[in-house]
Protein backbone atom coordinates (compact mmCIF):
# COMPACT_ATOMS: atom_id res chain seq x y z
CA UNK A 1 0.00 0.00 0.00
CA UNK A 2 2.81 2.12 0.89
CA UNK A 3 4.64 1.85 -2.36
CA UNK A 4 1.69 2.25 -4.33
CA UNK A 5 1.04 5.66 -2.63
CA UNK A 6 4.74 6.49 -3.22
CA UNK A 7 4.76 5.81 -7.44
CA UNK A 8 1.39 7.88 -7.56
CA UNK A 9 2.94 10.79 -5.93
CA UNK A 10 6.41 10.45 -7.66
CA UNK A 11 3.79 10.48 -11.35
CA UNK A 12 1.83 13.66 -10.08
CA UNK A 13 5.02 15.69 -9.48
CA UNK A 14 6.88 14.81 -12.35
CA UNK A 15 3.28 15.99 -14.17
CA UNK A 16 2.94 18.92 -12.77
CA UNK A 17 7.01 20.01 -13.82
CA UNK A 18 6.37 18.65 -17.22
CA UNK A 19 3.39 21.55 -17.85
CA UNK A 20 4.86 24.66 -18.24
CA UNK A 21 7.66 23.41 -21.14
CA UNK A 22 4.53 21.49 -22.98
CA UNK A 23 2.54 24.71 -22.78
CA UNK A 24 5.01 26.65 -24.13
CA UNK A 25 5.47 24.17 -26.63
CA UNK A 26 2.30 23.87 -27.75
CA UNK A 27 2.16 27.77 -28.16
CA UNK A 28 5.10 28.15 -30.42
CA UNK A 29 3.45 25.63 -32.10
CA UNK A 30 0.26 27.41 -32.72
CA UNK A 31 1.64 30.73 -33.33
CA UNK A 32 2.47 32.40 -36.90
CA UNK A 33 5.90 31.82 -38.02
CA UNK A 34 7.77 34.29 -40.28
CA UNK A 35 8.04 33.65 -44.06
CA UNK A 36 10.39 31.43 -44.35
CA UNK A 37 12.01 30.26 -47.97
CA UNK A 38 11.56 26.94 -49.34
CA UNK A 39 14.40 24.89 -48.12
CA UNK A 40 16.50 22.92 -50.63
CA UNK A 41 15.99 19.22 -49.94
CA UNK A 42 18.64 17.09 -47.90
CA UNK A 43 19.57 13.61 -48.37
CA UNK A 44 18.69 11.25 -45.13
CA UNK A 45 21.25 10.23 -43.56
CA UNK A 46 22.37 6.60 -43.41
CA UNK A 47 20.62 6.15 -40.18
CA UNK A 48 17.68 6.84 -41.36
CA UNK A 49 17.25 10.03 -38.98
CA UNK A 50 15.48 13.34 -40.56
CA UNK A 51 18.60 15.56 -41.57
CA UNK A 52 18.84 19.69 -39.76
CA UNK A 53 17.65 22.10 -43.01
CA UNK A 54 18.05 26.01 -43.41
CA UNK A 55 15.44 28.71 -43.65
CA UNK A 56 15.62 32.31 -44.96
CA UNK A 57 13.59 34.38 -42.63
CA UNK A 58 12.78 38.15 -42.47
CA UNK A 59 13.14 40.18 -39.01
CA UNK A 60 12.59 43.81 -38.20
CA UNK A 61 16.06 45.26 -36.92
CA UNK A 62 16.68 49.10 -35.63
CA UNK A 63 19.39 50.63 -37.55
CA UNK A 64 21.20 53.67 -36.90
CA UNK A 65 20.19 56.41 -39.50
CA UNK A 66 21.84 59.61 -40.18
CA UNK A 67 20.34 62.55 -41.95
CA UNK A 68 20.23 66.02 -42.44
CA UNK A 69 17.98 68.67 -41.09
CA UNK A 70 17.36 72.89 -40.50
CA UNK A 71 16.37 74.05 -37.35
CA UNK A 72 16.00 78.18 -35.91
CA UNK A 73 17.68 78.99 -33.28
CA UNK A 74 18.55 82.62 -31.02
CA UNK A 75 21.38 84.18 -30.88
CA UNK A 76 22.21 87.42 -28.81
CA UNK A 77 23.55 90.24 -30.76
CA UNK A 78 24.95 93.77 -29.39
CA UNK A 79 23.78 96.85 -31.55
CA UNK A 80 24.80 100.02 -31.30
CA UNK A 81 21.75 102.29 -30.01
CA UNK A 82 21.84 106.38 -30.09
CA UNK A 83 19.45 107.59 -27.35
CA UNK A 84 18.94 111.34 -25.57
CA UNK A 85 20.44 111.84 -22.12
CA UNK A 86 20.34 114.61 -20.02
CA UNK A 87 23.44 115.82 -17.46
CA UNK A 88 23.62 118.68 -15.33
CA UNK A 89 25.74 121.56 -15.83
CA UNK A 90 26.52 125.02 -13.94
CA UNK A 91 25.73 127.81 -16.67
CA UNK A 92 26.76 131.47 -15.26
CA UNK A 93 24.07 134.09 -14.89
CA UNK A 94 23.61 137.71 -13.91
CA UNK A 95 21.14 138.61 -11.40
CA UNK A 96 19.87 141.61 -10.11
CA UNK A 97 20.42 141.25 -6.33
CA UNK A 98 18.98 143.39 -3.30
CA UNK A 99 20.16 143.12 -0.21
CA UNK A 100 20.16 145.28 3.04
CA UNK A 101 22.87 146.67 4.80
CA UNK A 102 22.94 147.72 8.69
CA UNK A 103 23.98 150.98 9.40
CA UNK A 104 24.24 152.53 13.19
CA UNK A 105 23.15 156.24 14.06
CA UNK A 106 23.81 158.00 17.29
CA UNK A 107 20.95 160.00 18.50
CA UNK A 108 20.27 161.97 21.32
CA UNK A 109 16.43 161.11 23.01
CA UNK A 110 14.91 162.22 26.29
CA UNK A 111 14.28 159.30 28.70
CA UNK A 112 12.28 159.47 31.64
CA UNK A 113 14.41 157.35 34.70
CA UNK A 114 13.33 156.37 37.85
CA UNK A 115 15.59 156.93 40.66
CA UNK A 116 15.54 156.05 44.22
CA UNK A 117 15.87 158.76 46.84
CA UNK A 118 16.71 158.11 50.90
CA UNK A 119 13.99 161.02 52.80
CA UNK A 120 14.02 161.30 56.25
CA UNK A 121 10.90 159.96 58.08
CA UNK A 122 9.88 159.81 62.64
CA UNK A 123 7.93 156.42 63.20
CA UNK A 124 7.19 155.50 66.38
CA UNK A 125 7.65 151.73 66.65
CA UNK A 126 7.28 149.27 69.67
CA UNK A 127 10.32 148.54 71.05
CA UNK A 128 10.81 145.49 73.73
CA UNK A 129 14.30 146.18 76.48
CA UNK A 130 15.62 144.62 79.12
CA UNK A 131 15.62 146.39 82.57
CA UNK A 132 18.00 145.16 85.41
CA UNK A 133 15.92 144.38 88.35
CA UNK A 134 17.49 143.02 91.93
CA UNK A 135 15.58 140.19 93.53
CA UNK A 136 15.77 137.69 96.69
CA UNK A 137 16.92 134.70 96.27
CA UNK A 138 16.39 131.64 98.76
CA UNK A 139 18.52 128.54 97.65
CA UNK A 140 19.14 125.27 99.20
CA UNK A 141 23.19 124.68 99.63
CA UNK A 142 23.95 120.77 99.71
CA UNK A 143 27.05 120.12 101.64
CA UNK A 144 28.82 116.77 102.37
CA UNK A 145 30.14 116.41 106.06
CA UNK A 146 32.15 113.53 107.12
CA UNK A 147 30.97 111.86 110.60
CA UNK A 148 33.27 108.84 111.21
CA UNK A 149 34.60 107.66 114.39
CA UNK A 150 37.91 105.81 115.35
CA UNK A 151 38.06 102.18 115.89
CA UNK A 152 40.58 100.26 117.80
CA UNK A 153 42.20 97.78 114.98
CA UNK A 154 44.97 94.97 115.94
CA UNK A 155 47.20 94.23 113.42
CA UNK A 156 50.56 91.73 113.12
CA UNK A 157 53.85 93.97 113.28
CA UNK A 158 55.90 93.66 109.96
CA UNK A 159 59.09 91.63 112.09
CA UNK A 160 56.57 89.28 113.00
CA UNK A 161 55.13 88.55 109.55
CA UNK A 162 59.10 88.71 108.40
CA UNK A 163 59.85 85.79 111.28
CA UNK A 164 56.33 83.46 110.19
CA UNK A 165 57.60 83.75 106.65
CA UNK A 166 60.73 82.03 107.59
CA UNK A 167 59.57 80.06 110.32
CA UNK A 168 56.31 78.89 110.03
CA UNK A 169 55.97 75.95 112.20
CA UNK A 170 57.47 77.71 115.54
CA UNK A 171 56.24 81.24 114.78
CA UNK A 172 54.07 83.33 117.37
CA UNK A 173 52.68 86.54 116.21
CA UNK A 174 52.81 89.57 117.64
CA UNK A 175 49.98 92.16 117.13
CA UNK A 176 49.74 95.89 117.34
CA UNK A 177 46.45 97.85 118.60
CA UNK A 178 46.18 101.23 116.95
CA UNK A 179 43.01 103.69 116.13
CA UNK A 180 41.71 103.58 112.22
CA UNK A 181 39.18 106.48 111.36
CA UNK A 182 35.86 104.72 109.74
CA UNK A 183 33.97 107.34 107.94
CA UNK A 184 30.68 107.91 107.28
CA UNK A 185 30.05 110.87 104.47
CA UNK A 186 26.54 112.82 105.78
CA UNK A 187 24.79 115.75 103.14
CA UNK A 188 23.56 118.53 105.00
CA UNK A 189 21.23 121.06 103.26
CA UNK A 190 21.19 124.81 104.66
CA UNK A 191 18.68 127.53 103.36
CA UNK A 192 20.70 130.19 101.94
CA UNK A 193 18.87 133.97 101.06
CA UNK A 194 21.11 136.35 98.75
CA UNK A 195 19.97 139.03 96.35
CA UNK A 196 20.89 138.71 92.90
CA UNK A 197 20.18 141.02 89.39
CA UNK A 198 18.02 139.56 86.56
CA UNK A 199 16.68 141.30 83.73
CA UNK A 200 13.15 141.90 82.79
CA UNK A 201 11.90 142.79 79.65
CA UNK A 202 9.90 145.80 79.36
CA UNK A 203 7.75 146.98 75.88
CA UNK A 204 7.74 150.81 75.11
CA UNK A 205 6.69 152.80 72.39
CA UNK A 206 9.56 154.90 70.91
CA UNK A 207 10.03 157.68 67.92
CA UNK A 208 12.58 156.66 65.30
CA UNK A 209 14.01 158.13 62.52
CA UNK A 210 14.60 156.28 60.03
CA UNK A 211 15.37 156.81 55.97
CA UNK A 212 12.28 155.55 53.37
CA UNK A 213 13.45 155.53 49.96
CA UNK A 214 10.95 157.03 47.45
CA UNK A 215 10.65 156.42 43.57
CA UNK A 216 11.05 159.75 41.92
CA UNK A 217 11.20 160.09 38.08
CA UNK A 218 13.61 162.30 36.60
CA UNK A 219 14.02 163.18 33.15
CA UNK A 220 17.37 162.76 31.47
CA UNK A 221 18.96 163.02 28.05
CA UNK A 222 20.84 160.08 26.77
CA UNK A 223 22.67 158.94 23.81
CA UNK A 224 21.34 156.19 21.82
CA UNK A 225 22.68 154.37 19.14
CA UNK A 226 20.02 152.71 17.04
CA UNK A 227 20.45 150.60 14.18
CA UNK A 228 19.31 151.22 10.60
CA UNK A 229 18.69 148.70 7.34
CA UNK A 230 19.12 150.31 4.30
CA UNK A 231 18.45 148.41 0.71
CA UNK A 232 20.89 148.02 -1.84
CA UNK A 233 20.93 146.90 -5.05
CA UNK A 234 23.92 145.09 -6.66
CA UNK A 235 24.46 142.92 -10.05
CA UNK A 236 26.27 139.50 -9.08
CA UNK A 237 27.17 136.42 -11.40
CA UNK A 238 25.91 133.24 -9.93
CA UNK A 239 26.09 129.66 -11.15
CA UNK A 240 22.64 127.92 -11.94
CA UNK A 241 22.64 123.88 -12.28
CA UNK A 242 20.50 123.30 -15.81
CA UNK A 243 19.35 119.64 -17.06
CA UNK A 244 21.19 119.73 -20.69
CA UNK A 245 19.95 117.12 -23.50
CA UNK A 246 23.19 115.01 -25.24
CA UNK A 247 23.22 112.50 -27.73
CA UNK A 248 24.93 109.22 -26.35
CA UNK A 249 25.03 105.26 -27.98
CA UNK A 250 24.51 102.40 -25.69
CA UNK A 251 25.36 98.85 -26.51
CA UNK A 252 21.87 96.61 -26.60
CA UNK A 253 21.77 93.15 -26.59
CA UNK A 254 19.09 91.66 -29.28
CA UNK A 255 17.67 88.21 -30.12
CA UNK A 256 18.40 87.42 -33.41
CA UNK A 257 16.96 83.91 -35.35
CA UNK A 258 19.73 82.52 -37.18
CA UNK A 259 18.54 79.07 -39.50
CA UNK A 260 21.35 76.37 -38.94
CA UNK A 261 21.76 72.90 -40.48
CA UNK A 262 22.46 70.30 -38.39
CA UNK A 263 23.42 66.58 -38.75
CA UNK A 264 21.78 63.39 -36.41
CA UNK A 265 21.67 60.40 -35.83
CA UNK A 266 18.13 58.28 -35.45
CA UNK A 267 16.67 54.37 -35.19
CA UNK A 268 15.21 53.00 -37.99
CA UNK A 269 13.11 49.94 -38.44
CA UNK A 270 14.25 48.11 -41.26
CA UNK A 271 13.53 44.69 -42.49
CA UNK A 272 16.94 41.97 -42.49
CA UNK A 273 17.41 38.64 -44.35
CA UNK A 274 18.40 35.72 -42.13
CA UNK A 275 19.66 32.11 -42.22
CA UNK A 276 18.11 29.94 -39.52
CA UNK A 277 18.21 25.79 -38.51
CA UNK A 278 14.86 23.83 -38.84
CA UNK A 279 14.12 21.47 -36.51
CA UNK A 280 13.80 18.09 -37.40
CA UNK A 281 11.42 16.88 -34.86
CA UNK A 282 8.05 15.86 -35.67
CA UNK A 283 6.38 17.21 -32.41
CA UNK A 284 7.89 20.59 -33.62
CA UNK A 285 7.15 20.47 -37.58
CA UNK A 286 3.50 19.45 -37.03
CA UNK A 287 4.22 17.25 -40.28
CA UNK A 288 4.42 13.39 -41.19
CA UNK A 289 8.54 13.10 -41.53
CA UNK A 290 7.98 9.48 -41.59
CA UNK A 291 5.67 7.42 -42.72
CA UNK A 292 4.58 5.65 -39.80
CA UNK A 293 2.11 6.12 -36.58
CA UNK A 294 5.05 7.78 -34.45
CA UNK A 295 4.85 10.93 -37.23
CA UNK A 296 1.17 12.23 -36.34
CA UNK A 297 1.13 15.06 -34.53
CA UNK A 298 1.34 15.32 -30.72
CA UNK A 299 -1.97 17.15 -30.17
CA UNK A 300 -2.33 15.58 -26.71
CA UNK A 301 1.42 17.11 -25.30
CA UNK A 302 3.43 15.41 -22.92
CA UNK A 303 0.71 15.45 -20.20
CA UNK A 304 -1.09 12.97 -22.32
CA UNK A 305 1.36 10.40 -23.22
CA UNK A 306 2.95 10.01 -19.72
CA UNK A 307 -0.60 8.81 -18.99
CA UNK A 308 -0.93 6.33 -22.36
CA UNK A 309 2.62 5.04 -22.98
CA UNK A 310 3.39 5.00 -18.63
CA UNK A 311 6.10 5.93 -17.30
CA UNK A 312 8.48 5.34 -19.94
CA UNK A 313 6.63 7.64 -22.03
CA UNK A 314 8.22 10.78 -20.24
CA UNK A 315 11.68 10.19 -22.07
CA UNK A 316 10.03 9.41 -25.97
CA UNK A 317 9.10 12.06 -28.41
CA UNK A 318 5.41 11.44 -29.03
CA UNK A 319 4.05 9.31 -26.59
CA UNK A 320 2.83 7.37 -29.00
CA UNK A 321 2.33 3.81 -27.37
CA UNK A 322 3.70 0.64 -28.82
CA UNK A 323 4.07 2.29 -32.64
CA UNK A 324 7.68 3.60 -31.56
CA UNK A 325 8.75 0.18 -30.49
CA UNK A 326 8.31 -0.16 -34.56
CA UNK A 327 9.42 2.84 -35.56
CA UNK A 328 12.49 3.80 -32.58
CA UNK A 329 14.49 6.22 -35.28
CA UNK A 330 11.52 8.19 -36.30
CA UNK A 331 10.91 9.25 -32.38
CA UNK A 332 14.15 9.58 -31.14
């Protein structure tokens, strides 16, 4: 069971590659083929084997073509272009001019002047002085009394302190009474009455003279010097800027067609004579070669005589069954 299963797979595969080279096949076979010539007949060969012939066919080829043709193109040109410009210049002129000139003049005028004069005046103003006055005084006078009192006071001679410096462990000290004032600092205030001068101050109305300046005018005669602008007329030569007109040329660039000839070089489509192998095979021809069943034509393909002829049939030319056991040169 298992090797049956095995062979039927192995016959499906080898199928199924076998398709695409039959189908392409059997499209050449259908298609037009170019014109070919009649081919001069060829002897068979001793082995009884259909003999490769020559065809003349025609193909289409693109050749390279030159020729020769006139095109327009632009060129720039510079003319020379007379135009009108205009330039300032400074052209002299005489004007009539009028200008005035300052001029002083003394003159005497009458001018009325304030002045300021000091007159004697009596005012009577309020005036505030001080009088000196004598007055009695009672003050308190502070004063610090001391009222110590003497102590007795012992005290250790200097010879003994001298001797217990020494000789501490057998010294005995000897000691001195004498009186020592302790203080005690007491402030005792007294009442004291004295008479002493102040000053009061005292207001009072008193006459004074004093000087108020008054604003008198007074009439005086002064020099004045006063300035005068008198007119004058003068001729003067002055330089005026005019726009003047001149004729200038320019260069100017222009477009200019100029018709050129030109050679190139194009692809042409031309028909070409060529000497090509026929096949010899019958599948291929689609003709009888030989006179026996293994020339028909393979309408069936490949497909079809792997299935009739088995499995040997995939390496024969037609598939034709048991004819090409008779005929084994014609399918070769």
């Amino acid at each position: 069971m298992f090797r049956r299963n095995l062979i039927c797979g192995l016959l499906a595969s080898v199928a199924l590659i076998g398709l695409p080279g039959m189908t392409l096949a059997d499209h050449h076979s259908n298609a037009p083929a170019a014109t070919p010539a009649p081919a001069a007949p060829v002897a068979s060969t001793s082995s009884g084997a259909c003999p490769p012939s020559m065809t003349t066919i025609t193909v289409y080829e693109q050749v390279p073509e030159t020729y020769t043709a006139t095109r327009t193109v632009y060129k720039t040109e510079y003319v020379d272009e007379t135009y009108t410009a205009y330039r300032m210049e400074c052209v002299p002129e005489t004007r009539q001019v009028t200008r005035y000139v300052s001029r002083t003049i003394n003159e005497v005028k009458d001018v009325v002047v304030n002045k300021v004069v000091c007159v004697p005046t009596t005012e009577y103003r309020t005036v505030t002085k001080k009088v000196p006055v004598c007055k009695q005084v009672t003050t308190i006078s502070r004063k610090c009394v001391d009222q110590g009192h003497y102590e007795c006071v012992s005290t250790e001679t200097l010879l003994s302190r001298l001797r217990g410096h020494f000789n501490p462990c057998d010294h005995c000290p000897d000691y001195r009474t004498r009186k020592q004032w302790v203080p005690n600092y007491v402030t005792i205030e007294t009442p004291v009455t004295k008479t002493i001068r102040t000053f009061e101050c005292v207001t009072e109305t008193v006459p004074v003279t004093v000087n108020k300046k008054v604003c008198v005018q007074e009439v005086k005669k002064v020099n004045v010097c006063r300035t005068v602008c008198e007119p004058v007329t003068e001729t003067v030569t002055v330089n005026v800027q005019k726009c003047v007109p001149y004729t200038a040329t320019r260069k100017v660039a222009k477009c200019v067609p100029v018709t050129e000839t030109y050679t190139a070089t194009r692809m042409v489509c031309k028909p070409v004579q060529k000497q090509v192998p026929v096949s010899n095979d019958p599948c291929a021809n689609g003709a009888n070669a030989c006179d026996d069943p293994c020339a028909q034509p393979c309408s069936g393909g490949r497909l079809r005589s792997l299935f009739r002829g088995g499995f040997g049939g995939l390496f024969r030319g037609c598939g034709c069954g048991s004819a090409c056991e008779a005929a084994p040169a014609c399918c070769n």
